[in-house]
C-alpha atoms as a PDB file:
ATOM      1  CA  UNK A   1       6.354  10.804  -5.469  1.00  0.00           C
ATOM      2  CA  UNK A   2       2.437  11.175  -6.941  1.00  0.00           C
ATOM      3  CA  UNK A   3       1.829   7.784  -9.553  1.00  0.00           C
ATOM      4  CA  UNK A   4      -1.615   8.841 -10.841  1.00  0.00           C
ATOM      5  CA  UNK A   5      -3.894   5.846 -10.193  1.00  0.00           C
ATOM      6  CA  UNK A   6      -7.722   4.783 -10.754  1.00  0.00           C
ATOM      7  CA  UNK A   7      -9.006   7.571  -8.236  1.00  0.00           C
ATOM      8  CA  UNK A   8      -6.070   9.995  -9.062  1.00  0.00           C
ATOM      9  CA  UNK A   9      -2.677  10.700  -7.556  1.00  0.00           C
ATOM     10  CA  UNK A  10      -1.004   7.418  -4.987  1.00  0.00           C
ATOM     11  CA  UNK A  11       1.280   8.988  -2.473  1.00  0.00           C
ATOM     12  CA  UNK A  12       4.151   6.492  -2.870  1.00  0.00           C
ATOM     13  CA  UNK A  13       7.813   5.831  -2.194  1.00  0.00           C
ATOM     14  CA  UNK A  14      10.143   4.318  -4.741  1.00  0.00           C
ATOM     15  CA  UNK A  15      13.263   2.725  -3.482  1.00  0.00           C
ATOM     16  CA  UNK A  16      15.237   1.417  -6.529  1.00  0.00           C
ATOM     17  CA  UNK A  17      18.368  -1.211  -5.789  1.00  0.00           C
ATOM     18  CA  UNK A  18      19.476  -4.142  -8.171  1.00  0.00           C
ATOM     19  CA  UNK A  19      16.739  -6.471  -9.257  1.00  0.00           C
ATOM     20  CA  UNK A  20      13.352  -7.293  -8.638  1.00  0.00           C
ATOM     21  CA  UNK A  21      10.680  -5.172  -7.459  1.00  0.00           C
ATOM     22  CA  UNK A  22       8.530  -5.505  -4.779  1.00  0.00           C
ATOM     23  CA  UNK A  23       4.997  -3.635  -3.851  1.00  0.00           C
ATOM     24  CA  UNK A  24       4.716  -2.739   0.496  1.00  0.00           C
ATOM     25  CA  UNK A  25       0.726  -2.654   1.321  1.00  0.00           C
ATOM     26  CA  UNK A  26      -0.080  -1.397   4.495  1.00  0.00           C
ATOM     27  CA  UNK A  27      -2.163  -2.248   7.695  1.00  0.00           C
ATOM     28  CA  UNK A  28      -5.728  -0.447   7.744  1.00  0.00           C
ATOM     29  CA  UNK A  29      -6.448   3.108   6.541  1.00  0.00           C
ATOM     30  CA  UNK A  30      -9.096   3.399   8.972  1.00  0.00           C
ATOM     31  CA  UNK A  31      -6.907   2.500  12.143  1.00  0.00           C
ATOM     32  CA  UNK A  32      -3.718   4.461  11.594  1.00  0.00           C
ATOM     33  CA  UNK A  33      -2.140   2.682   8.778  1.00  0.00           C
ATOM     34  CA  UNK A  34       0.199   4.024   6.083  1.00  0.00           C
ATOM     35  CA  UNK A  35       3.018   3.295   4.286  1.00  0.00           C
ATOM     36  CA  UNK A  36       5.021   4.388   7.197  1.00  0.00           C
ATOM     37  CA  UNK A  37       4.528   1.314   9.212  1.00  0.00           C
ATOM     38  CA  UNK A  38       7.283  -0.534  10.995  1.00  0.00           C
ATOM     39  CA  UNK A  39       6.693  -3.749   9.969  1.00  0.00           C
ATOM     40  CA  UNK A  40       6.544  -2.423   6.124  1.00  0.00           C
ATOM     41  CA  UNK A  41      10.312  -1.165   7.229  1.00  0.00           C
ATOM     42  CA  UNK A  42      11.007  -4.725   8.501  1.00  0.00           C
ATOM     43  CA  UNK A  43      10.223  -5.620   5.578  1.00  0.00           C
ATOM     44  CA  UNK A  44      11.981  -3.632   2.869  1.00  0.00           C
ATOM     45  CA  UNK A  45      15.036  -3.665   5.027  1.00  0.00           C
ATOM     46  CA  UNK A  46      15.000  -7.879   4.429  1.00  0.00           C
ATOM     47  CA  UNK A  47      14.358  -6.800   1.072  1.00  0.00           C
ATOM     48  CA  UNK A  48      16.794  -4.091   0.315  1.00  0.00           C
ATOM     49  CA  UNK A  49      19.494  -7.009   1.898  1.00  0.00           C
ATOM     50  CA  UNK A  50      18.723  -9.161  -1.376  1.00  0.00           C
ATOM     51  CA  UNK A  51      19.180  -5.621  -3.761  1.00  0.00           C
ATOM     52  CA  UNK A  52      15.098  -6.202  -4.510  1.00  0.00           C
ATOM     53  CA  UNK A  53      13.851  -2.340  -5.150  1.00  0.00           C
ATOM     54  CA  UNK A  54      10.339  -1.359  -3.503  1.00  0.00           C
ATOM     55  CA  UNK A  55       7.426   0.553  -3.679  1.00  0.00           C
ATOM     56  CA  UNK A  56       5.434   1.653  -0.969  1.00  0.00           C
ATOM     57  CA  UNK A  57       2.348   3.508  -1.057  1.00  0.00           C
ATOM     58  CA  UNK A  58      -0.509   4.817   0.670  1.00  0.00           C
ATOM     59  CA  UNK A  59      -4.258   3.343  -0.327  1.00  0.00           C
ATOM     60  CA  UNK A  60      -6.901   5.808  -1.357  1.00  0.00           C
ATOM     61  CA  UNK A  61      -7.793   8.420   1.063  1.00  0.00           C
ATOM     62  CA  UNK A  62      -4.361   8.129   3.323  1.00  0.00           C
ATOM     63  CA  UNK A  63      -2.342  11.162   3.231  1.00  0.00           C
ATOM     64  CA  UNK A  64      -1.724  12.535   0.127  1.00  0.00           C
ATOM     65  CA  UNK A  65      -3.338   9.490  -2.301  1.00  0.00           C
ATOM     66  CA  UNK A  66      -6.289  10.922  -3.515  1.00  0.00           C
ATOM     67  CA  UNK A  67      -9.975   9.143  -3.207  1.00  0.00           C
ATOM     68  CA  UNK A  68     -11.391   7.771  -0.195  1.00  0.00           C
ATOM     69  CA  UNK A  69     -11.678   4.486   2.032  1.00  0.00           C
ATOM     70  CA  UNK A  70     -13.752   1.511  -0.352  1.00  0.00           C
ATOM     71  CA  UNK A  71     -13.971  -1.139   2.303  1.00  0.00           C
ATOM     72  CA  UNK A  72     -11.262  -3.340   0.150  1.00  0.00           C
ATOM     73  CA  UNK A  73     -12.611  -3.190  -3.053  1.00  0.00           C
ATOM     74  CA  UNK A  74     -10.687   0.070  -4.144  1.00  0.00           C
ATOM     75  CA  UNK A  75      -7.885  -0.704  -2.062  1.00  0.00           C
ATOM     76  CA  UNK A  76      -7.724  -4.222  -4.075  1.00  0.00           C
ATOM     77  CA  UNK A  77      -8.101  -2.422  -6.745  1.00  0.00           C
ATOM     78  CA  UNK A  78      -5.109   0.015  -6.350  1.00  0.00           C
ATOM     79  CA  UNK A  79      -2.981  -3.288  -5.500  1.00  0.00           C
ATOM     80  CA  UNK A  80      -3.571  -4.503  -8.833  1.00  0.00           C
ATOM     81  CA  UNK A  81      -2.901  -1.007 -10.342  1.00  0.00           C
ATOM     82  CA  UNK A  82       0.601  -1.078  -8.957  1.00  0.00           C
ATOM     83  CA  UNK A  83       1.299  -4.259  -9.564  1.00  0.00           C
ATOM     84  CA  UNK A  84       0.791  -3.577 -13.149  1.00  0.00           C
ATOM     85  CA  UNK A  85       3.004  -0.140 -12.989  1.00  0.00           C
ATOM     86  CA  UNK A  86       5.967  -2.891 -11.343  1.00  0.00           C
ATOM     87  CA  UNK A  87       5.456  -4.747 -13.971  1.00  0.00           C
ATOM     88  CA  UNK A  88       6.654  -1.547 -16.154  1.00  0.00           C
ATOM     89  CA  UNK A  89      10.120  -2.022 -14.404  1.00  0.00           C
ATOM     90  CA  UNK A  90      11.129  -5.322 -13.506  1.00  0.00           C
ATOM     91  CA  UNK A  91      10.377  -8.958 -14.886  1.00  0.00           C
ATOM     92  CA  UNK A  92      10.160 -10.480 -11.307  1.00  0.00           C
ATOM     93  CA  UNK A  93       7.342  -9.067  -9.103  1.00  0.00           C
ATOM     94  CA  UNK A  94       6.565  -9.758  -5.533  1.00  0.00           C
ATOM     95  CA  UNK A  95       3.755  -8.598  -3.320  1.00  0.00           C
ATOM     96  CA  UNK A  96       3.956  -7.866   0.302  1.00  0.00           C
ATOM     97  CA  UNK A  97       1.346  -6.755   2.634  1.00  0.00           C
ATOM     98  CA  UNK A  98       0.212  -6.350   6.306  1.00  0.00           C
ATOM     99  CA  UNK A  99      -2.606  -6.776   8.309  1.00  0.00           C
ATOM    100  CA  UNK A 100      -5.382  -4.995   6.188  1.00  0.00           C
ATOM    101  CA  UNK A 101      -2.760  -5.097   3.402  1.00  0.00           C
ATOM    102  CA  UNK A 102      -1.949  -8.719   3.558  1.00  0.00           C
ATOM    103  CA  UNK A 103      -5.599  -9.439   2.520  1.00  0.00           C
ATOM    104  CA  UNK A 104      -5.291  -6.611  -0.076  1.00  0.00           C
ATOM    105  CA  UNK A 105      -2.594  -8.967  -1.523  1.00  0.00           C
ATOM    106  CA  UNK A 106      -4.314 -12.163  -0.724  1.00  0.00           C
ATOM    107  CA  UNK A 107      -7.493 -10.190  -2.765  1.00  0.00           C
ATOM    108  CA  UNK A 108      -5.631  -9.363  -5.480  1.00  0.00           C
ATOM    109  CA  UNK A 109      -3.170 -12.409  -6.519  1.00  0.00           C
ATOM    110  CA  UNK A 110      -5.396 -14.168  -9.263  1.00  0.00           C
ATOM    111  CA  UNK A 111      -4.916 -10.645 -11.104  1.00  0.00           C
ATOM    112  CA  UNK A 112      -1.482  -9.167 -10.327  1.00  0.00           C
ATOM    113  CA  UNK A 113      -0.001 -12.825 -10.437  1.00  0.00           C
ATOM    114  CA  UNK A 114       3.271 -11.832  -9.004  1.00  0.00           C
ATOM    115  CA  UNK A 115       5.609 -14.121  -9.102  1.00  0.00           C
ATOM    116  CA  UNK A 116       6.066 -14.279  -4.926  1.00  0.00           C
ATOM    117  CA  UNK A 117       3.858 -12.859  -2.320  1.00  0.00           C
ATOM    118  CA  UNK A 118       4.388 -12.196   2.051  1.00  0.00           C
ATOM    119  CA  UNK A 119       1.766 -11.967   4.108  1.00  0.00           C
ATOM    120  CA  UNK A 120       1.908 -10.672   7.786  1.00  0.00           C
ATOM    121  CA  UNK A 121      -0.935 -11.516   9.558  1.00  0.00           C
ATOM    122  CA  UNK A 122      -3.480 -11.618   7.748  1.00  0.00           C
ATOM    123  CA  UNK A 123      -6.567 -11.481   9.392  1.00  0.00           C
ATOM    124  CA  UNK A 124      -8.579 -14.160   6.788  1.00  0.00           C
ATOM    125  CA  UNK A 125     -11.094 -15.336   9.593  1.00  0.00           C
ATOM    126  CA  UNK A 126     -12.076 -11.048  10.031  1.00  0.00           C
ATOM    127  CA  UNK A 127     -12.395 -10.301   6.276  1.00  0.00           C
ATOM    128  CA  UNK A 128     -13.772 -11.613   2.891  1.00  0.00           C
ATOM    129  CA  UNK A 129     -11.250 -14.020   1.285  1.00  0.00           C
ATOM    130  CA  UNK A 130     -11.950 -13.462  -3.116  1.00  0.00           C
ATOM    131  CA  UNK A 131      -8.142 -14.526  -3.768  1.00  0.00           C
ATOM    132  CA  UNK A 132      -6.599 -18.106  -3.424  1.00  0.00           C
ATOM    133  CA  UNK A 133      -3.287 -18.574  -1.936  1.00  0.00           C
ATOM    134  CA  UNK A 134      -1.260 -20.132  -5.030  1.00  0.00           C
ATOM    135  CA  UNK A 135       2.682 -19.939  -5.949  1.00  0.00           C
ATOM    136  CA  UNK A 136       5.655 -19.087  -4.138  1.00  0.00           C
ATOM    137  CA  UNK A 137       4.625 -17.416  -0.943  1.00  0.00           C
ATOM    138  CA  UNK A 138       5.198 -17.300   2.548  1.00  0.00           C
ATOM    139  CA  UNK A 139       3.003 -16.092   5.870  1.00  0.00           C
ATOM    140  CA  UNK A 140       3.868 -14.741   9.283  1.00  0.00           C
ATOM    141  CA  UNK A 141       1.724 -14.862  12.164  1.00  0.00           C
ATOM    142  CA  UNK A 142       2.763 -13.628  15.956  1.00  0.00           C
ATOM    143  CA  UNK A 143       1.826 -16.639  18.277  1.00  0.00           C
ATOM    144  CA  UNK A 144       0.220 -14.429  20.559  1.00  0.00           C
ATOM    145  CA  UNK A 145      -1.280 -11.935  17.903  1.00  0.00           C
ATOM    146  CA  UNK A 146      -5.310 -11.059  19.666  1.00  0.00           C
ATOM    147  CA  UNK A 147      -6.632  -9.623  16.238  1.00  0.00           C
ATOM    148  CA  UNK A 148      -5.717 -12.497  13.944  1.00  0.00           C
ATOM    149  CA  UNK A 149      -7.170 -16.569  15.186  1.00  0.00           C
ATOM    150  CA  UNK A 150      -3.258 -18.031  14.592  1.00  0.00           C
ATOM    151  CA  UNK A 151      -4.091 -21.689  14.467  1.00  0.00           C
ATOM    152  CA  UNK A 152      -7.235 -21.259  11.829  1.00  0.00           C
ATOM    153  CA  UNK A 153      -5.195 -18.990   9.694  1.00  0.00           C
ATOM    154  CA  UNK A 154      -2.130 -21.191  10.125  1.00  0.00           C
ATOM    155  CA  UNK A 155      -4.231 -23.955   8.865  1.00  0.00           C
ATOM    156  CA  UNK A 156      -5.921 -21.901   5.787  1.00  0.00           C
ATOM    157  CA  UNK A 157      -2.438 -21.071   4.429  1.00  0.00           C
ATOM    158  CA  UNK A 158      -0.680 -24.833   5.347  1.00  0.00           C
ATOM    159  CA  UNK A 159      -3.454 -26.314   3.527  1.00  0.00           C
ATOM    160  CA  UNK A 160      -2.610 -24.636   0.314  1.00  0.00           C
ATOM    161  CA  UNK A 161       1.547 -25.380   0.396  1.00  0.00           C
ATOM    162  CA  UNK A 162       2.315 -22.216   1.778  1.00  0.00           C
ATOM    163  CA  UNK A 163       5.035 -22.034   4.404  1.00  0.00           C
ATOM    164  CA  UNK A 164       3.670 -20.238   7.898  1.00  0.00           C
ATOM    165  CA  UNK A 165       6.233 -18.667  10.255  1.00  0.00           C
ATOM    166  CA  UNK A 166       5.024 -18.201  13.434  1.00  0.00           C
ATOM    167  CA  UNK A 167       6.978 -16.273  15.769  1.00  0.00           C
ATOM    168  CA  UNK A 168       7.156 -17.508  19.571  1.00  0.00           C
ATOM    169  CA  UNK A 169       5.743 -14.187  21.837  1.00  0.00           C
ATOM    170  CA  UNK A 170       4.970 -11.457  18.651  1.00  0.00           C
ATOM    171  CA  UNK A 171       1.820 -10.122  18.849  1.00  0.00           C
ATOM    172  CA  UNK A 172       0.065  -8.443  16.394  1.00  0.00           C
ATOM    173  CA  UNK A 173       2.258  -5.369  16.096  1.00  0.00           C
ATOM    174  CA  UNK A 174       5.708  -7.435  16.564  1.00  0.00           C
ATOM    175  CA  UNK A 175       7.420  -5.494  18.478  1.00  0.00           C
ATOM    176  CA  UNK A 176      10.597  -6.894  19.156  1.00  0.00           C
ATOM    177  CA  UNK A 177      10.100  -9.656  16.139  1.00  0.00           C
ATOM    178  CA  UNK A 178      11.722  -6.929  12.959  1.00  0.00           C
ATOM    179  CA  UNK A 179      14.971  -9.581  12.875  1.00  0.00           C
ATOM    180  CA  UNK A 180      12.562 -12.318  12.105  1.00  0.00           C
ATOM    181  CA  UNK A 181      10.510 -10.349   9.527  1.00  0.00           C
ATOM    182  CA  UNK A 182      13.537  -9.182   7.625  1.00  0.00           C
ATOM    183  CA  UNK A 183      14.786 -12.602   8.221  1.00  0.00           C
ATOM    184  CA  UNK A 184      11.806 -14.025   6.290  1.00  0.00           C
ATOM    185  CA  UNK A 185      11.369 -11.263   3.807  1.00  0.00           C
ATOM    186  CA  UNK A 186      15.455 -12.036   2.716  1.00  0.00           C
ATOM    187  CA  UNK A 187      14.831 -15.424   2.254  1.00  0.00           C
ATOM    188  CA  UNK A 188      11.950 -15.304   0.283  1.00  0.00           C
ATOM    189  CA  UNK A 189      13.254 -12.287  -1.658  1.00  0.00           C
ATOM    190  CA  UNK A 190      15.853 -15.172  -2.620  1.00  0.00           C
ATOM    191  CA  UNK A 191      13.641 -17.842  -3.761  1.00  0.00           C
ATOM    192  CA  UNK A 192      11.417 -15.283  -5.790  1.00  0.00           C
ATOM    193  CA  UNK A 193      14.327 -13.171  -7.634  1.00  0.00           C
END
């Protein structure tokens, strides 16, 4: 489906179920990313387990969304956009995001204030931080993740109350880690909704 956003149309994928909503950002445009991602599926899939529907989307510039790459300004911008057009169709909002996406999230909390928010390694040390960490959240890192520095980010995100999962041998495509990201997606999906 086409939603027609701030630059015109947002490729995007709506996946209606029982209650709740939640918005799928994913990893970076300029490296491959799109709302095709595996760890997005990982994801819904702990999400579609607790009947929350979900949106997934492609930023600006990736396959059919219109506009171009805005080094995360845009991108935070879209974010907010949809969080807005959730809004439209469900009380209970949460926002999801990885990699590039996470920090799309992070970016765009104070705004969207959804009322839950995932991260999957988010790479806070790489990229500016403009968003604060508040309100029922959660964070997954891959212990042996080369892109993202574990133990600072672990620390940036414990230090504001929010619960870090770190998963023993993922790196920072977790292969072979989708039971613990649905895992962790379900039970927050609970706690939110």
């Amino acid at each position: 489906m086409l939603i027609e956003g701030p630059v015109g149309a947002i490729e995007a994928d709506w996946s209606e179920r029982d209650r709740g909503a939640a918005l799928l950002c994913h990893p970076h445009p300029l490296y491959g990313g799109s709302m095709h991602d595996m760890v997005l599926s990982e994801i819904d899939a702990g999400l579609a387990s607790q009947g929350i529907s979900s949106l997934r989307f492609n930023f600006r510039g990736v396959g059919a969304s219109a506009g171009r790459h805005d080094k995360g300004v845009g991108e935070v911008e879209d974010v907010i956009f949809l969080a807005n057009w959730l809004r439209e169709r469900s009380d209970k909002i949460m926002l999801t995001g990885y990699s590039f996406g996470a920090m799309m999230v992070l970016n765009a909390l104070d705004q969207a204030a959804p009322d839950g928010f995932l991260l999957v390694a988010p790479p806070v040390k790489m990229m500016e931080v403009t968003g604060a960490p508040v309100g029922a959240g959660a964070v997954i890192l891959g212990e042996q993740d080369n892109i993202v520095e574990v133990d600072g980010t672990e620390q940036f995100f414990s230090e504001a109350g929010i619960n870090v999962h770190r998963i023993p041998g993922a790196d920072h495509f977790f292969m072979g880690a989708g039971d613990r990201i649905r895992e962790v997606s379900a039970d927050l999906a609970g706690t939110v909704f």
